[in-house]
Each structure stands twice: as C-alpha cells, then as structure tokens.
C-alpha atoms as a PDB file:
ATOM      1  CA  UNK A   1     -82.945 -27.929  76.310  1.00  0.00           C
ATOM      2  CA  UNK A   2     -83.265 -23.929  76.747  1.00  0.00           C
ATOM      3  CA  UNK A   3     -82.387 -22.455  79.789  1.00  0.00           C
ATOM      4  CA  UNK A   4     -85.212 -20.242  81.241  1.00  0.00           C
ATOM      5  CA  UNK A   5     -83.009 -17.659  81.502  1.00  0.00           C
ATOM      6  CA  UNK A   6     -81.389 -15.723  78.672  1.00  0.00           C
ATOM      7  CA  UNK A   7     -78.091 -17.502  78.223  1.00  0.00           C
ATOM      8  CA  UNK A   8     -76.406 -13.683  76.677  1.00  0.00           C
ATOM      9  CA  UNK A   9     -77.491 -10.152  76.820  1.00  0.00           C
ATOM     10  CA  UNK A  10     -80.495  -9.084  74.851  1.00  0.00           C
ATOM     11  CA  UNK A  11     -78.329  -6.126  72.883  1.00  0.00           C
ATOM     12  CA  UNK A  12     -80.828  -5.726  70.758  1.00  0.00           C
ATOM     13  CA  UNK A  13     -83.626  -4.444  73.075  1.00  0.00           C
ATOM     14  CA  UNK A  14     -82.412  -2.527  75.314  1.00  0.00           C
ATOM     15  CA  UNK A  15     -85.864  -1.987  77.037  1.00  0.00           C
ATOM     16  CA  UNK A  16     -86.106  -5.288  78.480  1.00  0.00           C
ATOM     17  CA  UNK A  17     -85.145  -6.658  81.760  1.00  0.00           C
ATOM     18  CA  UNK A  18     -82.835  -9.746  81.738  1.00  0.00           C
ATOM     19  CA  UNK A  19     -83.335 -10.536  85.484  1.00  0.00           C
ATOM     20  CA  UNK A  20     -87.643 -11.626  83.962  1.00  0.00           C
ATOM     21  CA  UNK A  21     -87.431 -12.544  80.008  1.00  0.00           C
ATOM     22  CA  UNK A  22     -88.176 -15.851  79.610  1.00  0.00           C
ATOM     23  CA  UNK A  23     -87.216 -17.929  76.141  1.00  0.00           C
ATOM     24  CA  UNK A  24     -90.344 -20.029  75.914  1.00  0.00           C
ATOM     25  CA  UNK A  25     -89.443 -24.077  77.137  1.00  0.00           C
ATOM     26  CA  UNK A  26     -91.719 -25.995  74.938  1.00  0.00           C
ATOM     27  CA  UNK A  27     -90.643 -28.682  77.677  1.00  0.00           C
ATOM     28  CA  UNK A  28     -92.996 -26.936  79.914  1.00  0.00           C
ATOM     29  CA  UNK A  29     -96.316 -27.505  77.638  1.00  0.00           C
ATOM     30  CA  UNK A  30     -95.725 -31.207  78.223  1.00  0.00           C
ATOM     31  CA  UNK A  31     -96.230 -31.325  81.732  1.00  0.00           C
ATOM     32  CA  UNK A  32     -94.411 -34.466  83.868  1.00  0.00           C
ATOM     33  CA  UNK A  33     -97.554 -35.315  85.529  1.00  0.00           C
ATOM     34  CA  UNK A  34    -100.842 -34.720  83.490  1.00  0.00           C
ATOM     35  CA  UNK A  35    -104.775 -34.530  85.616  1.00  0.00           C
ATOM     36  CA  UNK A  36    -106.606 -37.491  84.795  1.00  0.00           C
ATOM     37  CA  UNK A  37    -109.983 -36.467  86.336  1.00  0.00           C
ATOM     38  CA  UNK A  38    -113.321 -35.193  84.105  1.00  0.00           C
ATOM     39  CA  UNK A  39    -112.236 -31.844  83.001  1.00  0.00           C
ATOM     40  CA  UNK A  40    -114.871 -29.152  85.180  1.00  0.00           C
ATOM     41  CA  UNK A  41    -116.906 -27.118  83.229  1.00  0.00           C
ATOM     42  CA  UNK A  42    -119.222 -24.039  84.543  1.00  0.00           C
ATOM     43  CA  UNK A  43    -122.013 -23.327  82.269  1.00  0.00           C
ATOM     44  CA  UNK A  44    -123.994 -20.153  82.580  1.00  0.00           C
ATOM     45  CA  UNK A  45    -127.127 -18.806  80.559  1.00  0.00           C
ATOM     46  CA  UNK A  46    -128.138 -14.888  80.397  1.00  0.00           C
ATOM     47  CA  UNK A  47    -132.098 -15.356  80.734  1.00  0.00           C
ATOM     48  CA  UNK A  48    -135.041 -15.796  83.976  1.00  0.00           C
ATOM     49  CA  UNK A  49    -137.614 -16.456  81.785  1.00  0.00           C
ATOM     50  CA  UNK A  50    -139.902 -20.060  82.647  1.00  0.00           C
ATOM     51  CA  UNK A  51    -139.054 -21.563  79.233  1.00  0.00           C
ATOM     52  CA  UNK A  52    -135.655 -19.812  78.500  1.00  0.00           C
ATOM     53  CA  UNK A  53    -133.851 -20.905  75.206  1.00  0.00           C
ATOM     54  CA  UNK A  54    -130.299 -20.029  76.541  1.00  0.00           C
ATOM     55  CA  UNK A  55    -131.066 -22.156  79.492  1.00  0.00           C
ATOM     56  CA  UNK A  56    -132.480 -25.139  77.216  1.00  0.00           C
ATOM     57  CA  UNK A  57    -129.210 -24.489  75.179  1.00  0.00           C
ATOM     58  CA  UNK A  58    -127.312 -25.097  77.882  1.00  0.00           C
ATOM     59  CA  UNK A  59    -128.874 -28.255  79.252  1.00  0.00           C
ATOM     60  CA  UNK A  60    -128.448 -29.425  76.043  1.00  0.00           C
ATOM     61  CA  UNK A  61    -124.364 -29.149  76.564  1.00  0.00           C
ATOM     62  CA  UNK A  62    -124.978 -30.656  79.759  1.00  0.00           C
ATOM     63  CA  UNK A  63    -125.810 -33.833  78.047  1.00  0.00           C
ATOM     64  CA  UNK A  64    -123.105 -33.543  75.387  1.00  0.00           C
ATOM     65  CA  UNK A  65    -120.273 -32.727  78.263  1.00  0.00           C
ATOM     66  CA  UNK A  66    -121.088 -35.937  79.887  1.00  0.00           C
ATOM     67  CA  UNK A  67    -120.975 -38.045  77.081  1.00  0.00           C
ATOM     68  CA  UNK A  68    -118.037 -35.777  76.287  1.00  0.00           C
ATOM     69  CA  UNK A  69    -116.270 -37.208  79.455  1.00  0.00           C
ATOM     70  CA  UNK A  70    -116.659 -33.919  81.548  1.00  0.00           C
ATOM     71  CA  UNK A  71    -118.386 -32.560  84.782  1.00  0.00           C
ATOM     72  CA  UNK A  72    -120.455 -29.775  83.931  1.00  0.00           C
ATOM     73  CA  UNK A  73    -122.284 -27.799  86.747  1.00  0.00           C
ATOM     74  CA  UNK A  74    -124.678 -25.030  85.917  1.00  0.00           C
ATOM     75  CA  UNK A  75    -125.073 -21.446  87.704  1.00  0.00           C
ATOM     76  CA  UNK A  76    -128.882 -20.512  88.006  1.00  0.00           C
ATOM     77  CA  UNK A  77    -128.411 -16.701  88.263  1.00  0.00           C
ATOM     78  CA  UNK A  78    -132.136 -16.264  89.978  1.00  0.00           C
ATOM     79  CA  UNK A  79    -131.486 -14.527  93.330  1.00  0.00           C
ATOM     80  CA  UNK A  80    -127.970 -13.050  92.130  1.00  0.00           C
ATOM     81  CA  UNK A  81    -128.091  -9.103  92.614  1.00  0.00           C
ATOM     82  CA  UNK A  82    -126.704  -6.730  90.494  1.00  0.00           C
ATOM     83  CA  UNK A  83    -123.128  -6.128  90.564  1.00  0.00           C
ATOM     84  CA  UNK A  84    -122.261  -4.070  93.595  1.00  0.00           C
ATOM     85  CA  UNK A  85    -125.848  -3.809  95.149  1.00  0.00           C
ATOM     86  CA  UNK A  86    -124.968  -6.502  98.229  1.00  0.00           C
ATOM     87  CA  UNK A  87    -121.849  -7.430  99.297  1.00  0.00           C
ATOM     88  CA  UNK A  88    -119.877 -10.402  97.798  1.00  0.00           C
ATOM     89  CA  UNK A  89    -120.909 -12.320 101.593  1.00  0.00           C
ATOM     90  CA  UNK A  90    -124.520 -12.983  99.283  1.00  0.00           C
ATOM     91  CA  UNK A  91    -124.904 -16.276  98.950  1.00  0.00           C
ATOM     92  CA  UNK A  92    -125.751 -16.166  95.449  1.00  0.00           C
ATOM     93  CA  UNK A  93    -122.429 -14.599  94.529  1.00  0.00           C
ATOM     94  CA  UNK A  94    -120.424 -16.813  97.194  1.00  0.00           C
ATOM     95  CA  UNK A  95    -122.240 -19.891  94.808  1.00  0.00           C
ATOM     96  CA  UNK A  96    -120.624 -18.453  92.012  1.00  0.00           C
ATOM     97  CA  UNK A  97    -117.861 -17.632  93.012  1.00  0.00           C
ATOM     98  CA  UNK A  98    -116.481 -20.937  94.193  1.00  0.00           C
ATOM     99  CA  UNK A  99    -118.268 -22.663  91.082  1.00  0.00           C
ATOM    100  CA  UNK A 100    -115.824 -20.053  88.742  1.00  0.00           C
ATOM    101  CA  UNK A 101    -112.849 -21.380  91.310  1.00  0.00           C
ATOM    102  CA  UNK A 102    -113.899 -25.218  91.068  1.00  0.00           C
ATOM    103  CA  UNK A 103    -113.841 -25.213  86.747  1.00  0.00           C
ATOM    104  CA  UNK A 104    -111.545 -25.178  84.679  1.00  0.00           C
ATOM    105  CA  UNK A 105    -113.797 -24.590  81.730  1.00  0.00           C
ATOM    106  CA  UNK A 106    -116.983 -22.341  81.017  1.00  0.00           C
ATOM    107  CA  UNK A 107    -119.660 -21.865  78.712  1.00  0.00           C
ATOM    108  CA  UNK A 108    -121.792 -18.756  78.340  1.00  0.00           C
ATOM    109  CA  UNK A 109    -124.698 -19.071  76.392  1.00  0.00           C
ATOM    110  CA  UNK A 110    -126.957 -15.003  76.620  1.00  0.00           C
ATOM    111  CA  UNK A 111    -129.656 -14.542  74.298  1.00  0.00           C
ATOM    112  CA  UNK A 112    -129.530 -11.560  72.480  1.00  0.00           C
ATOM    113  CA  UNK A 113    -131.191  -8.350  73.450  1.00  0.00           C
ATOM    114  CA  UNK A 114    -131.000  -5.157  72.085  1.00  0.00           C
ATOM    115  CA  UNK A 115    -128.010  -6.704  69.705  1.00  0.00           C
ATOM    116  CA  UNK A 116    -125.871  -7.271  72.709  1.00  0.00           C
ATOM    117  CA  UNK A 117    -125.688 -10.047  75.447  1.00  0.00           C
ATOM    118  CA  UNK A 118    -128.775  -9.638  78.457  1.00  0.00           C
ATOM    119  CA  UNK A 119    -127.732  -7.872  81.659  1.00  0.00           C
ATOM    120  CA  UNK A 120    -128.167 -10.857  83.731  1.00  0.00           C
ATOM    121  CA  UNK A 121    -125.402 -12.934  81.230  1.00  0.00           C
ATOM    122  CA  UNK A 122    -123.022  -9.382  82.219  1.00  0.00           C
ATOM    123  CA  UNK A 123    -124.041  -9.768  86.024  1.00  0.00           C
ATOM    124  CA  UNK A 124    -123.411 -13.073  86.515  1.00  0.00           C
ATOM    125  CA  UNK A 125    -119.487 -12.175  84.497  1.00  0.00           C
ATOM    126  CA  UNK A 126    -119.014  -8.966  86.918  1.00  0.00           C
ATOM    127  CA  UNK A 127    -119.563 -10.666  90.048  1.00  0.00           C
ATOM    128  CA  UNK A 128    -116.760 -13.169  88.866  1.00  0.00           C
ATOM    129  CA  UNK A 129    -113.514 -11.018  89.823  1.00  0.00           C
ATOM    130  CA  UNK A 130    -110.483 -10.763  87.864  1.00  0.00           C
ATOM    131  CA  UNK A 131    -108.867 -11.658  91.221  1.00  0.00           C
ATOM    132  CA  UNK A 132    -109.326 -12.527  95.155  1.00  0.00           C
ATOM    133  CA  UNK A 133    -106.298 -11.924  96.508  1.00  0.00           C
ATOM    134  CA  UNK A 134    -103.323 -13.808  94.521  1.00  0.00           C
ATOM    135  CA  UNK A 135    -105.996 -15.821  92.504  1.00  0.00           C
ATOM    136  CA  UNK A 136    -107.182 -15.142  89.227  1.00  0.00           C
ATOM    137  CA  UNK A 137    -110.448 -17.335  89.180  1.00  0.00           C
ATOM    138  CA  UNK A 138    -110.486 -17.214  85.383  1.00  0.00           C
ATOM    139  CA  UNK A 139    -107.289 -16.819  84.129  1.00  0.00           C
ATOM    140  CA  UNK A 140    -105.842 -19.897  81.846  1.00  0.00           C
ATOM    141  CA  UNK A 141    -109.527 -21.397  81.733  1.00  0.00           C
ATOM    142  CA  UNK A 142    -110.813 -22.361  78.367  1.00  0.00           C
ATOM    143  CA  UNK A 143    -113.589 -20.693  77.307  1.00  0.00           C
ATOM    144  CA  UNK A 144    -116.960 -21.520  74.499  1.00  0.00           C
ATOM    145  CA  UNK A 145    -119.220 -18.910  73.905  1.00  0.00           C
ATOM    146  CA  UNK A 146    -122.807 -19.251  72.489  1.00  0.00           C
ATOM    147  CA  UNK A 147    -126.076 -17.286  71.803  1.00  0.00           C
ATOM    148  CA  UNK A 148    -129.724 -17.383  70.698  1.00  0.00           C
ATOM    149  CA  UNK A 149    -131.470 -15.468  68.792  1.00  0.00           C
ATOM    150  CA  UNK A 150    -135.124 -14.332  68.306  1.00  0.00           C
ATOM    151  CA  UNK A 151    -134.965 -14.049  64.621  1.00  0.00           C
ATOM    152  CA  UNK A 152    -132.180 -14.417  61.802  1.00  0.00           C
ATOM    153  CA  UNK A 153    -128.605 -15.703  62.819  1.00  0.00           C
ATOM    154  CA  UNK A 154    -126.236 -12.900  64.543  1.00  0.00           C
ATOM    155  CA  UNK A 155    -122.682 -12.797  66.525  1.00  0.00           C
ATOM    156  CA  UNK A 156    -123.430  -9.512  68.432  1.00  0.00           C
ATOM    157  CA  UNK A 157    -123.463 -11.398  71.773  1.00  0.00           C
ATOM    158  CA  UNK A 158    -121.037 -14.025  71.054  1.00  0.00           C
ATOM    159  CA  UNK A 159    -118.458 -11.168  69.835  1.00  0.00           C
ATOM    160  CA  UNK A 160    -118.988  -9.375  73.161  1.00  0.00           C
ATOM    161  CA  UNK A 161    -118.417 -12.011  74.869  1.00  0.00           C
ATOM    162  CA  UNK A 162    -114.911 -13.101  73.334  1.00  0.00           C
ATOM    163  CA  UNK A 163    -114.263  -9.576  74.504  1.00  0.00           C
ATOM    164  CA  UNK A 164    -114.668 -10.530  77.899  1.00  0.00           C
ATOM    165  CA  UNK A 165    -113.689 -13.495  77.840  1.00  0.00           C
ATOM    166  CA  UNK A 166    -110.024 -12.081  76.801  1.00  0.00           C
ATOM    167  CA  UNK A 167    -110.422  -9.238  79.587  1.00  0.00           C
ATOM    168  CA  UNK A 168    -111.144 -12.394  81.865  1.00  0.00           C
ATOM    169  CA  UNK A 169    -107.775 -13.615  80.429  1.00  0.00           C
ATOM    170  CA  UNK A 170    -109.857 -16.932  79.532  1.00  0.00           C
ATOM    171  CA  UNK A 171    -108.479 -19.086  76.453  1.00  0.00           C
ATOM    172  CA  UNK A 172    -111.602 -18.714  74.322  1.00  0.00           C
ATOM    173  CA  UNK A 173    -111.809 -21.767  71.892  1.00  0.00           C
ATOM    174  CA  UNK A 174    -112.164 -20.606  67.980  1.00  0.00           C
ATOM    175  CA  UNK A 175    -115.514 -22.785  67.370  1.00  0.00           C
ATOM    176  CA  UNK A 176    -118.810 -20.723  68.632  1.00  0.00           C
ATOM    177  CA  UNK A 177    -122.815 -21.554  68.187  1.00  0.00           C
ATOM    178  CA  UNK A 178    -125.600 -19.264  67.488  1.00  0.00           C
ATOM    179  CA  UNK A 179    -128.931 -20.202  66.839  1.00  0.00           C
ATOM    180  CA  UNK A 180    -131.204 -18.470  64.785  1.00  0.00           C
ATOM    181  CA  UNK A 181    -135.020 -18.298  65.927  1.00  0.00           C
ATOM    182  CA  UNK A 182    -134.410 -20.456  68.722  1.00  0.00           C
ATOM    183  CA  UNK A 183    -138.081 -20.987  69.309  1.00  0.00           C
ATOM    184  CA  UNK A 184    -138.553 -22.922  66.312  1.00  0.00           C
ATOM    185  CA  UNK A 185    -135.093 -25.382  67.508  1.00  0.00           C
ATOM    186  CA  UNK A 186    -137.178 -27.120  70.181  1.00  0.00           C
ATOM    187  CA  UNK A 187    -139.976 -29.421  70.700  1.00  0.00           C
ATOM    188  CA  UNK A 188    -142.734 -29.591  73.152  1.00  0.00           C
ATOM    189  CA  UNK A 189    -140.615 -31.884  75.590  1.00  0.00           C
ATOM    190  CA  UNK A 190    -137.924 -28.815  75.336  1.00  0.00           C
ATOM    191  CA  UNK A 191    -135.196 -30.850  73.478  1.00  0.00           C
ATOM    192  CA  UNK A 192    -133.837 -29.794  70.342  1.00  0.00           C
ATOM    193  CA  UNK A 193    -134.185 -30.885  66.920  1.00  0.00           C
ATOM    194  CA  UNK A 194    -132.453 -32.309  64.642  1.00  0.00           C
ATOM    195  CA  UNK A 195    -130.066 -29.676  62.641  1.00  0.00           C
ATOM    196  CA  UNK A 196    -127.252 -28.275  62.012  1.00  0.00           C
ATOM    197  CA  UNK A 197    -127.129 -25.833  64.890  1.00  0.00           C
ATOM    198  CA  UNK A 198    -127.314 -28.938  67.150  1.00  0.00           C
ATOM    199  CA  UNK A 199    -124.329 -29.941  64.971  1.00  0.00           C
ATOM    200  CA  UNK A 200    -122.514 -27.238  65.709  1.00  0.00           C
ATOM    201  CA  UNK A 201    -123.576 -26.972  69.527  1.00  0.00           C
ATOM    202  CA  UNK A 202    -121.447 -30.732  69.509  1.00  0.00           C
ATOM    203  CA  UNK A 203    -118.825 -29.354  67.763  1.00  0.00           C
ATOM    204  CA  UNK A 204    -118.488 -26.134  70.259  1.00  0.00           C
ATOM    205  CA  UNK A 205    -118.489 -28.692  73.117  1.00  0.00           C
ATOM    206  CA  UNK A 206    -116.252 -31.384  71.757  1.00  0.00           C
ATOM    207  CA  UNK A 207    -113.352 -28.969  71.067  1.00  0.00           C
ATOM    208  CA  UNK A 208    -113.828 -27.163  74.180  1.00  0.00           C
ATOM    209  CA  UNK A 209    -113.158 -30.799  76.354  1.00  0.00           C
ATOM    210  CA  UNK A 210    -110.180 -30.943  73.724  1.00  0.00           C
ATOM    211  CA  UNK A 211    -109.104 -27.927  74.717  1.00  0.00           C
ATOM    212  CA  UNK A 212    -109.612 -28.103  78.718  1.00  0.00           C
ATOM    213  CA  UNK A 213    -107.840 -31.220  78.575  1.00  0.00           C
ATOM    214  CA  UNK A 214    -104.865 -29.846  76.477  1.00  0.00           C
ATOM    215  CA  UNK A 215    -104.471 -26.241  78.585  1.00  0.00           C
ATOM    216  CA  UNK A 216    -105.271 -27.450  82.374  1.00  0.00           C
ATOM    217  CA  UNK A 217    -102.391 -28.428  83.643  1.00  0.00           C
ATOM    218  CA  UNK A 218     -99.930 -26.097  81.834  1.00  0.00           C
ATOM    219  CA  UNK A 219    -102.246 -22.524  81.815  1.00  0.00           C
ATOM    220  CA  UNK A 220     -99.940 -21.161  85.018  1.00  0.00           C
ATOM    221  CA  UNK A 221     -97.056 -21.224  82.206  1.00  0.00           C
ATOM    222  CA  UNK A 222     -99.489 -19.982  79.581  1.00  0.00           C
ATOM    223  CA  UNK A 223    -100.780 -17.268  81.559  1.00  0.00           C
ATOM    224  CA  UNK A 224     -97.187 -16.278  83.192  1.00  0.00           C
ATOM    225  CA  UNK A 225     -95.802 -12.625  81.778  1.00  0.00           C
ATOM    226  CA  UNK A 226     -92.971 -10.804  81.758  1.00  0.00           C
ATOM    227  CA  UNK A 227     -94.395  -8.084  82.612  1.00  0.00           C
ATOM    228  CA  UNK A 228     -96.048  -9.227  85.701  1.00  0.00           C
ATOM    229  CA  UNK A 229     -93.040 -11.277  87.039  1.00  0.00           C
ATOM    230  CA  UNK A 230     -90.871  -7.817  86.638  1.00  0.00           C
ATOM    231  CA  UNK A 231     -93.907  -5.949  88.091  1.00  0.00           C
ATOM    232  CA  UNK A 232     -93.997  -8.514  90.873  1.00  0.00           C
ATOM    233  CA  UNK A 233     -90.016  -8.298  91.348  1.00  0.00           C
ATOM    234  CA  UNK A 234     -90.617  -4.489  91.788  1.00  0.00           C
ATOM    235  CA  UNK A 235     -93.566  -4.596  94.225  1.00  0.00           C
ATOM    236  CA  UNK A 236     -91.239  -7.105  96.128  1.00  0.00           C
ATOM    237  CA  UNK A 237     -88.082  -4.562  96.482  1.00  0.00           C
ATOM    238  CA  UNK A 238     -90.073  -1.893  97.489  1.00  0.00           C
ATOM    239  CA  UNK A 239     -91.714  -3.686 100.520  1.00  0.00           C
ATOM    240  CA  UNK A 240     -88.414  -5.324 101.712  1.00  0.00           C
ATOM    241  CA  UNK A 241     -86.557  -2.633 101.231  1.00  0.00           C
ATOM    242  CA  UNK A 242     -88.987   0.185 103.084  1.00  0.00           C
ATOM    243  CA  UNK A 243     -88.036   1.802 106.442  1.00  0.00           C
ATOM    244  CA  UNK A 244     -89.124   0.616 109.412  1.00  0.00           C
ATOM    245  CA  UNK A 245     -92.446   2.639 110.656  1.00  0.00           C
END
C-alpha cells in the first residue's frame, strides 16, 4: 500500500511542499464502513409562476428518486429575498440553508430566460454559501442539472449552471435534461408524457443516485487539496506562533 506521505524527495518539482503532497491511496475510495441510508437529495426549481414547468419537472424527479431508492426534499423559493436584502436569520434562507447541509445530492432545474437561468434559480444558489465557518455545505455533493425551455431545445441554463456548480465545488454528474417547449410535455393533470425527454429526465436521476451513492462517503478525500492543507498548515503557524497581545 502507498504511504500518504512521499516516501523520497520530490527533486523534480522543486515548488512543492513535502510536509502536504499527498500520492493518491486508492485504498481511501473504498471506504471501511460504507452509509447504508437513502442517499438525500435537494431539488430546487428557478420559477413562482402557478403552473411552473421547472417545478412540474421537478416533481416529476421526486417520483423517480423514490423509486430510485432516495429521499428527495424540495426548496419552494416563495418568500426567499434576494441575496443580501435580509439577513441570513430569514427564515426562508435558514430553510435552505440546513436543507443544502442535510443532502448530499441536488438537482436544479431553472427555466430559461433571456438565454440564461431565472434570477430566482441564482437566488436560491447565492444564499447557499461556499462556507459557514469550517463547513462547505456543497462541497463533494453530486450534482444534476436540468432546464426548460419555451421553444426549441437549448443548454444556455444548464451550461451556467455546471459553472456554478464547479464554483460550488459540487461533483456535477455528465448526464443533463432539457426540454424543449415544455408546455406541450404535460397533460391537463400536470404529469408528463410519454417521450424521450422523460427518458432522459430517468436517466439524469438514475445516474445521479449512482453517483451519490458512489461519492458520499469518500468526497472529504475527494475534495481534500494540497493547496488548502499547506494553506491551512500556514494559517496554523502564524496563529501559534504570534506574540502575546
């Protein structure tokens, strides 16, 4: 087995700190003692409207998750203020908060507006922080990303959101959905049809339970950077090693 250490001088890069490289263990991916509970999943949708297609998209993955073997939990962002227009005591952004801490999966599914995602699909993602403290809320989580559209098929939304969902340091899943005239896709008891952008909503959810269930109880290892632990190791001297005040 590797050591986690380097075992011999790295005399070849000169640039890099022994004391925090790592030589990835793939020892450490199979973790000793593996979660056996429904993987969590936090779905959110980017519209207010009474009959919104994002919304029905995502009640729609509700139904798959369970049959899937997850939890799912949905975020209604009615009530949630824009980002830094209350303070983060609101109980709208104290909901979401604590829902972001509870998964270990998301799904955001925005309509697109203006060929981007809707403002209220980017509130609900600002209010989430990168961190509270020590925590990252987000970081390691898997992530599926979806849209609807009001005519032909696009991947503005979707694309901005992988964007995020790598600033969130999320593991976004390759699969994505995005349905084309979504107000054709439903019937009048607000189910879907029959196609193959239900197909591919099963598919999006199916690999991200894979995935949830194959990240969760390794991400801290994913997630954990040399640069941080030698950034940490830093921060750490300089506040033991201060004067007295």
């Amino acid at each position: 087995m590797r050591k986690d250490n380097v075992s011999k001088p790295l005399h070849d890069l000169p640039q890099a700190d022994p004391a925090h490289f790592r030589v990835p263990d793939p020892q450490r991916l199979r973790p000793g003692v593996v979660s056996s509970h429904a993987p969590r999943i936090l779905l959110l949708y980017g519209s207010l409207r009474s009959r919104s297609f994002s919304r029905l998209v995502v009640e729609e993955c509700v139904r798959l998750l369970q049959a899937l073997g997850a939890e799912p939990r949905v975020f209604n962002p009615a009530g949630l203020p824009l980002p830094d227009d209350a303070p983060d005591t609101h109980p709208k952004v104290v909901e979401l908060r604590e829902l972001a801490a509870w998964a270990e999966g998301m799904v955001w599914c925005s309509p697109e507006r203006h060929g981007a995602m809707t403002g209220i699909m980017k509130a609900q993602i600002d209010w989430i922080p990168l961190s509270l403290g020590a925590v990252r809320p987000t970081q390691g989580k898997t992530l599926a990303v979806m849209q609807v559209c009001g005519g032909s098929q696009s991947f503005n939304a979707v694309n901005q959101m992988r964007v995020l969902g790598r600033w969130m340091r999320m593991i976004t899943i390759p699969n994505q959905s995005s349905v084309a005239k979504a107000f054709q896709e439903f019937d009048d008891k607000d189910r879907m049809k029959p196609s193959p952008y239900v197909d591919r909503i099963v598919d999006v959810m199916e690999e991200l339970v894979k995935f949830t269930w194959l990240t969760r109880d390794v991400s801290p290892y994913l997630v954990d950077r040399y640069s941080e632990r030698k950034e940490t190791a830093e921060e750490l001297m300089k506040r033991v090693n201060q004067r007295a005040i």
